[in-house]
Protein backbone atom coordinates (compact mmCIF):
# COMPACT_ATOMS: atom_id res chain seq x y z
CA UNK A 1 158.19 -62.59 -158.31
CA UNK A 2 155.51 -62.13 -161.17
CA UNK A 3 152.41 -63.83 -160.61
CA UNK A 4 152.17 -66.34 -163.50
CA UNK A 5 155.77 -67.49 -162.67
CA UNK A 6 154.04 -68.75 -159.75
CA UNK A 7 151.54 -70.77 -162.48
CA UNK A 8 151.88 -74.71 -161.92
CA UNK A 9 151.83 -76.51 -164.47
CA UNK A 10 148.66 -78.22 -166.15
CA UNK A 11 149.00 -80.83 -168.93
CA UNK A 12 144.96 -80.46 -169.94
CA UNK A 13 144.97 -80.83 -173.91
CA UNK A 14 144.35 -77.48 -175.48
CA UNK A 15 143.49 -76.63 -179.30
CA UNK A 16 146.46 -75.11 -179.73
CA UNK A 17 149.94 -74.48 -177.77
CA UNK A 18 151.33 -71.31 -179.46
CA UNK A 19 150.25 -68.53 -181.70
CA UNK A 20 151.06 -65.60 -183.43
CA UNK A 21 152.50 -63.42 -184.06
CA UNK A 22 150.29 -61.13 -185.81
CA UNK A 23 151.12 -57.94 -187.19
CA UNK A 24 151.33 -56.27 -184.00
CA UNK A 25 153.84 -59.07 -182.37
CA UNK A 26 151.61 -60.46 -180.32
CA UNK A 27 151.72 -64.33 -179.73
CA UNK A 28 150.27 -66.16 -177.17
CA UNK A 29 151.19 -69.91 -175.32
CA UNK A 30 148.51 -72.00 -173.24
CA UNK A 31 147.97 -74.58 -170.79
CA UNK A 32 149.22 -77.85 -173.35
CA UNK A 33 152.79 -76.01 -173.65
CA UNK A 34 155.17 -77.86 -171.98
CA UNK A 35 156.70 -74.60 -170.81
CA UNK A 36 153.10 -72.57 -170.74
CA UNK A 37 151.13 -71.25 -168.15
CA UNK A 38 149.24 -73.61 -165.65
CA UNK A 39 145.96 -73.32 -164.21
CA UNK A 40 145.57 -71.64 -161.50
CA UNK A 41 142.29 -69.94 -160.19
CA UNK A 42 141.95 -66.65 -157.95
CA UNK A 43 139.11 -66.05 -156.19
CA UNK A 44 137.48 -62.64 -156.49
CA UNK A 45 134.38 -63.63 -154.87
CA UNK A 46 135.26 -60.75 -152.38
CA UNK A 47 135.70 -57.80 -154.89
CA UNK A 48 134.04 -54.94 -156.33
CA UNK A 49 130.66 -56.43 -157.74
CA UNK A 50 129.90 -55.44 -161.79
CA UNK A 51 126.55 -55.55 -163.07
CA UNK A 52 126.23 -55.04 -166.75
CA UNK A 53 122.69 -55.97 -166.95
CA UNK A 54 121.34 -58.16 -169.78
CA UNK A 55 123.64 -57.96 -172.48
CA UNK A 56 125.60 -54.50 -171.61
CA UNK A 57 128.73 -53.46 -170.59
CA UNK A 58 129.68 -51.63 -167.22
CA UNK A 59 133.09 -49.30 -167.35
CA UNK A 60 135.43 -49.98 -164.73
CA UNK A 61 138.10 -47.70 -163.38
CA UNK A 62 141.49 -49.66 -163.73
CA UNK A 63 144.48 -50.00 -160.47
CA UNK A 64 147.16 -49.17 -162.97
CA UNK A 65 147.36 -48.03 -167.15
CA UNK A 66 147.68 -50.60 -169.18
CA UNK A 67 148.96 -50.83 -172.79
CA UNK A 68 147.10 -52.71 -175.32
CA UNK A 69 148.19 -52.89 -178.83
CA UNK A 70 150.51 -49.65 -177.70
CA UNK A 71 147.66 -47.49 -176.48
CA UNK A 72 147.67 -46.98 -172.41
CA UNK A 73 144.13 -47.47 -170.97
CA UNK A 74 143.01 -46.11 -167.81
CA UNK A 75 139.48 -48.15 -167.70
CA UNK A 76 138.05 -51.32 -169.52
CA UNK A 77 134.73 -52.06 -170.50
CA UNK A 78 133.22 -55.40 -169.17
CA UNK A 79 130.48 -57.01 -170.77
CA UNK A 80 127.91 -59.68 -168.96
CA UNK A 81 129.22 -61.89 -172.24
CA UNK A 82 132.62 -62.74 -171.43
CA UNK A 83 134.26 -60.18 -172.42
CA UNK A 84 135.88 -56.44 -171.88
CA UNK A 85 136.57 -53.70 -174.03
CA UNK A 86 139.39 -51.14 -174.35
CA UNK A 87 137.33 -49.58 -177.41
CA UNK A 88 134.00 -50.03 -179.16
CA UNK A 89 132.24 -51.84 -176.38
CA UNK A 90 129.56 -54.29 -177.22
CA UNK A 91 126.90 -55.88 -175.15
CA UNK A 92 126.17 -58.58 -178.32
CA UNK A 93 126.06 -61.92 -177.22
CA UNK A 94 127.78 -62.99 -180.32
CA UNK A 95 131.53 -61.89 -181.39
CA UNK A 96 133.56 -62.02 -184.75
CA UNK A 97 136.43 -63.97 -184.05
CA UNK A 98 139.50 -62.01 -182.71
CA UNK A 99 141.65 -60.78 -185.38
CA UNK A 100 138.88 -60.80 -188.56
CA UNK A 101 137.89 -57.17 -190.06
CA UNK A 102 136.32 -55.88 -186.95
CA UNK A 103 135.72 -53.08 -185.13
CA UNK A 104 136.30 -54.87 -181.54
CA UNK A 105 139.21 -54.17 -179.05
CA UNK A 106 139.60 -55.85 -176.15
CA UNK A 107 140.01 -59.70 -174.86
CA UNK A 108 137.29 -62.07 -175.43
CA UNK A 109 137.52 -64.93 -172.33
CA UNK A 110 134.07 -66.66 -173.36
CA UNK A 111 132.53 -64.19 -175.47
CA UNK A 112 128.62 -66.01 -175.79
CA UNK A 113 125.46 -65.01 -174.88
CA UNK A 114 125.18 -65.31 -170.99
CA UNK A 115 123.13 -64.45 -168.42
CA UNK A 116 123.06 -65.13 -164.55
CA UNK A 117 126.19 -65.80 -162.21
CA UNK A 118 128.43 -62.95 -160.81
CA UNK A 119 130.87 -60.69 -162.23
CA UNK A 120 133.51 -59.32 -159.67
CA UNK A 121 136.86 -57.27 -160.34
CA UNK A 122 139.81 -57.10 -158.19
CA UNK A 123 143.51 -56.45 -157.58
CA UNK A 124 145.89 -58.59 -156.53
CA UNK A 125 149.28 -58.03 -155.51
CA UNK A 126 151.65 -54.89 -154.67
CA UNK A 127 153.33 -51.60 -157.38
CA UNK A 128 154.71 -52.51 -159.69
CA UNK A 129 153.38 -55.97 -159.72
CA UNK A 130 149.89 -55.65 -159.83
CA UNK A 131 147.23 -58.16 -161.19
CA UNK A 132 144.02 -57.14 -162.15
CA UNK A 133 141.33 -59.97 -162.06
CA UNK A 134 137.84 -59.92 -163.93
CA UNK A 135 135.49 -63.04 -163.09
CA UNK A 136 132.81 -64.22 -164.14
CA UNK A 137 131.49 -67.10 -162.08
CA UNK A 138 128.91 -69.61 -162.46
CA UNK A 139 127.47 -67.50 -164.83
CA UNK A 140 124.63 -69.45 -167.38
CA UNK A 141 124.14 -69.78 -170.80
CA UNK A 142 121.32 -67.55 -172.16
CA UNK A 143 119.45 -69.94 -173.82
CA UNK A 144 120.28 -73.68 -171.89
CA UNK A 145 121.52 -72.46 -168.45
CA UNK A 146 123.99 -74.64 -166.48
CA UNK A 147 127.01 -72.54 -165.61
CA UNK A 148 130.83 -71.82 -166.37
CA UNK A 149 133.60 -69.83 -164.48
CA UNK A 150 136.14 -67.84 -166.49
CA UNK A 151 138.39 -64.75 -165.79
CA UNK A 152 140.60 -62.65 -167.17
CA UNK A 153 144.02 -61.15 -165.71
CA UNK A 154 145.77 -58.08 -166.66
CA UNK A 155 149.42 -57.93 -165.35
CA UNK A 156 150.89 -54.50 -164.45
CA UNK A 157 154.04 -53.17 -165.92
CA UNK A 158 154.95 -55.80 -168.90
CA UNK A 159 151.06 -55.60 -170.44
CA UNK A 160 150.32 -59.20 -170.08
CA UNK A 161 147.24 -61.01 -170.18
CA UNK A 162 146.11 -64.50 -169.02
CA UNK A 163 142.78 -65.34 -169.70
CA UNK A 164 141.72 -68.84 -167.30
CA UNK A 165 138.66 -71.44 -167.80
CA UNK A 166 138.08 -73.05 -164.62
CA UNK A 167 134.24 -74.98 -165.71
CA UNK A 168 133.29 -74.07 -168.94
CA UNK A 169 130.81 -77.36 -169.04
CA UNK A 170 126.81 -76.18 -169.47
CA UNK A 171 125.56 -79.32 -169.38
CA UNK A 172 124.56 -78.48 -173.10
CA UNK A 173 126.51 -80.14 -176.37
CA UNK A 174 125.82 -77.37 -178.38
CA UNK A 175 127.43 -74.91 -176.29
CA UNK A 176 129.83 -76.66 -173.93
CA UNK A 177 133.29 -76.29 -174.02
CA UNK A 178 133.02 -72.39 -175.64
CA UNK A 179 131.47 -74.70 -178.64
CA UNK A 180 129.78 -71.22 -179.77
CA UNK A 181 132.19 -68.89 -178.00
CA UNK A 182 135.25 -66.76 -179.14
CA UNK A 183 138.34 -66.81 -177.06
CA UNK A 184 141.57 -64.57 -177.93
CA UNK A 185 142.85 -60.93 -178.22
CA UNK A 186 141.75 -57.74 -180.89
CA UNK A 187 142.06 -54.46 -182.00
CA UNK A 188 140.27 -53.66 -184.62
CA UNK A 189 142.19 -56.12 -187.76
CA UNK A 190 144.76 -56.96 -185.71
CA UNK A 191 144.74 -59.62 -183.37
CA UNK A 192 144.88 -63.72 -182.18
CA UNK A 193 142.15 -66.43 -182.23
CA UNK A 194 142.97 -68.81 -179.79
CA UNK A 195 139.26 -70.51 -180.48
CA UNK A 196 136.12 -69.54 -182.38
CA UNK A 197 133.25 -71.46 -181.82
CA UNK A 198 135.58 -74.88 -180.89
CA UNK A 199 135.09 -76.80 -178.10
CA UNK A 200 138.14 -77.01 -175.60
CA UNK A 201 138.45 -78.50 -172.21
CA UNK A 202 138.51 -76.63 -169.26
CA UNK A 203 140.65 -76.05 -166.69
CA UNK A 204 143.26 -73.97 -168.78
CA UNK A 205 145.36 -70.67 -169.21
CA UNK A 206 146.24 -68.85 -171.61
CA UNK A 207 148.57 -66.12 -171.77
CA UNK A 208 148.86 -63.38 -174.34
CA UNK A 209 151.43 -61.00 -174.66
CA UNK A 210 153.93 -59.19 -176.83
CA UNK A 211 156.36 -61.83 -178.35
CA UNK A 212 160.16 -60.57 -176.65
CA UNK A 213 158.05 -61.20 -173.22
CA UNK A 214 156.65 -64.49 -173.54
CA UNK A 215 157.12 -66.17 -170.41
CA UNK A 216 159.90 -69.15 -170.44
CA UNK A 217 160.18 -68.82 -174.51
CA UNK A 218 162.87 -71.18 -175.96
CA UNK A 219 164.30 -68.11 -178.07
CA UNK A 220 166.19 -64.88 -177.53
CA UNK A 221 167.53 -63.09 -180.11
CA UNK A 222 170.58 -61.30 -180.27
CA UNK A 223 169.53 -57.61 -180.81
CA UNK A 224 167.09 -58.02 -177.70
CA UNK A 225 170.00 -58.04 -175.41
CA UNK A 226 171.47 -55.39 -173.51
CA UNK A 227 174.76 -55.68 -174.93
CA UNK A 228 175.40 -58.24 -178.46
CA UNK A 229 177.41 -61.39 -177.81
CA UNK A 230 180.29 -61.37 -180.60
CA UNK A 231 183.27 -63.58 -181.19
CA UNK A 232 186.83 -62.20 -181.64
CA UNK A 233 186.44 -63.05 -184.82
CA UNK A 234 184.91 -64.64 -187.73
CA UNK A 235 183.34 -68.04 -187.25
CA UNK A 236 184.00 -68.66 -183.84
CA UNK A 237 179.70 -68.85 -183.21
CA UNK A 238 179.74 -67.93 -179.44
CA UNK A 239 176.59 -67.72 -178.35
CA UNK A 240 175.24 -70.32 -180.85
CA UNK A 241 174.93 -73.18 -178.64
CA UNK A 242 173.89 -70.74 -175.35
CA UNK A 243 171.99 -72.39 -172.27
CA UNK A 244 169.59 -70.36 -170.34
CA UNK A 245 167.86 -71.76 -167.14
CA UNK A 246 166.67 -70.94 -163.77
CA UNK A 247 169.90 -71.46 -161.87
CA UNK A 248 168.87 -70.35 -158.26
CA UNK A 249 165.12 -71.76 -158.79
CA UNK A 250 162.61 -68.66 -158.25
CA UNK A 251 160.73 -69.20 -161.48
C-alpha cells in the first residue's frame, strides 16, 4: 500500500485546494481537499544528519532515481533554507516564486532565511515503495528565531512529492505562517506556486505530482485506460455516468 494512501485526513484551511497544471502536467492537491492528502508527520530524528552550514547546500546521495520534470536524479541538493535542489542549487535565503523565469529546480518546503534546528534525511519503507524523507526541525528564523518543522517526501516509483508543515509558527507576524516564504515545485519556467510570501496555517500536506497520478482525483479519462470503453454503437454513452470507489477498503 503506498504511503500517502495511508494519509488521514486533515480539514486545516489551506490557500488553495488544487493547482495546475502547468505546462509540464503537473498539478498538485493539499490538506483543505476533501479528497487530499492529510497530515501526517514522520519522524526522522534518527537519520542521516545534513549540515549545510549557514546558508549552503549539502548533496545527498538518493535510495532510489527519481524523475523530476522527466529527468531521473540520482542525488538532491538540500539547502539549510527549506529547500533542495535537483539543479542550480542555491544557499539564498530568499527564492523567486516557483514557476516565474528562474533558474531554480527543485521543491521549495519553506524556502526563507533560516538558521538553527536539525536537518535529517531518511528512507522509509521497502522496493519499490520507497519514501524518502528530508526534515527540517525546529529550525529558526534568521533574523527573529522561534522555530518551525517542515519536510519534504519523495515517493519511489510514481515520482511523487508531498511536502508537510507540522509548526510553521515563529512567534514573529512578519514571518509566521511562511508569511515571507515560497512553497511549491520548479524547473527552471516551469512549475507550481502553492504560496509565495502568504501566510497559511500549519499542520498541512501537500502533494505534487504529474496530473494522470493524482491521488483519489475525481477524473479519468478515456485514453488513460488500458483498453477504451465503447458502446455498440452510436449514442449509447457507456461509461458516461461510471462509478469508481474503493470497494474492498485498502485506500
Amino acid at each position: 500500500m503506498r504511503l500517502l494512501a495511508l494519509l488521514a485526513l486533515f480539514s486545516l484551511p489551506a490557500l488553495a485546494t488544487t493547482g495546475g497544471p502547468d505546462s509540464a502536467g503537473f498539478v498538485f492537491t493539499d490538506s483543505a481537499e476533501f479528497d487530499g492528502p492529510g497530515f501526517v508527520w514522520l519522524d526522522a530524528t534518527g537519520g542521516t544528519p545534513i549540515v549545510p552550514g549557514t546558508d549552503n547546500v549539502t548533496e545527498v546521495a538518493l535510495p532510489f532515481a527519481f524523475e523530476f520534470y522527466g529527468v531521473a536524479y540520482e542525488s538532491v541538493s538540500v539547502s539549510e533554507n527549506g529547500a533542495l535542489f535537483f539543479d542550480n542549487a542555491t544557499g539564498a535565503g530568499t527564492g523567486t516564486c516557483a514557476g516565474s523565469p528562474t533558474a531554480w529546480s527543485g521543491v521549495a518546503a519553506l524556502w526563507q532565511d533560516l538558521s538553527g534546528g536539525s536537518i535529517h534525511s531518511v528512507t522509509f519503507g521497502t522496493y519499490p515503495y520507497r519514501t524518502f524523507v528530508v526534515s527540517w526541525d525546529e529550525v529558526g528564523d534568521a533574523t527573529f528565531g522561534g522555530t518551525a518543522s517542515f519536510q519534504v517526501w519523495l515517493l519511489e516509483g510514481r515520482n511523487e512529492i508531498a511536502v508537510v508543515h507540522a509548526d510553521n509558527d515563529f512567534g514573529q507576524p512578519t514571518v509566521d505562517g511562511g508569511a515571507t516564504a515560497v512553497v511549491g515545485v520548479s524547473s527552471g519556467p516551469t512549475g507550481l506556486n502553492w504560496s509565495c510570501s502568504t501566510a497559511f496555517t500549519d499542520q498541512q500536506a501537500i502533494w505534487f505530482g504529474p496530473e494522470t497520478g493524482r491521488p483519489a482525483r475525481r477524473d479519468v479519462y478515456e485514453d488513460e485506460l488500458p483498453e477504451g470503453i465503447s458502446g455498440a454503437s452510436a449514442f449509447t454513452y457507456v461509461g458516461r455516468s461510471l462509478l469508481a470507489t474503493d470497494v474492498n477498503a485498502d485506500g
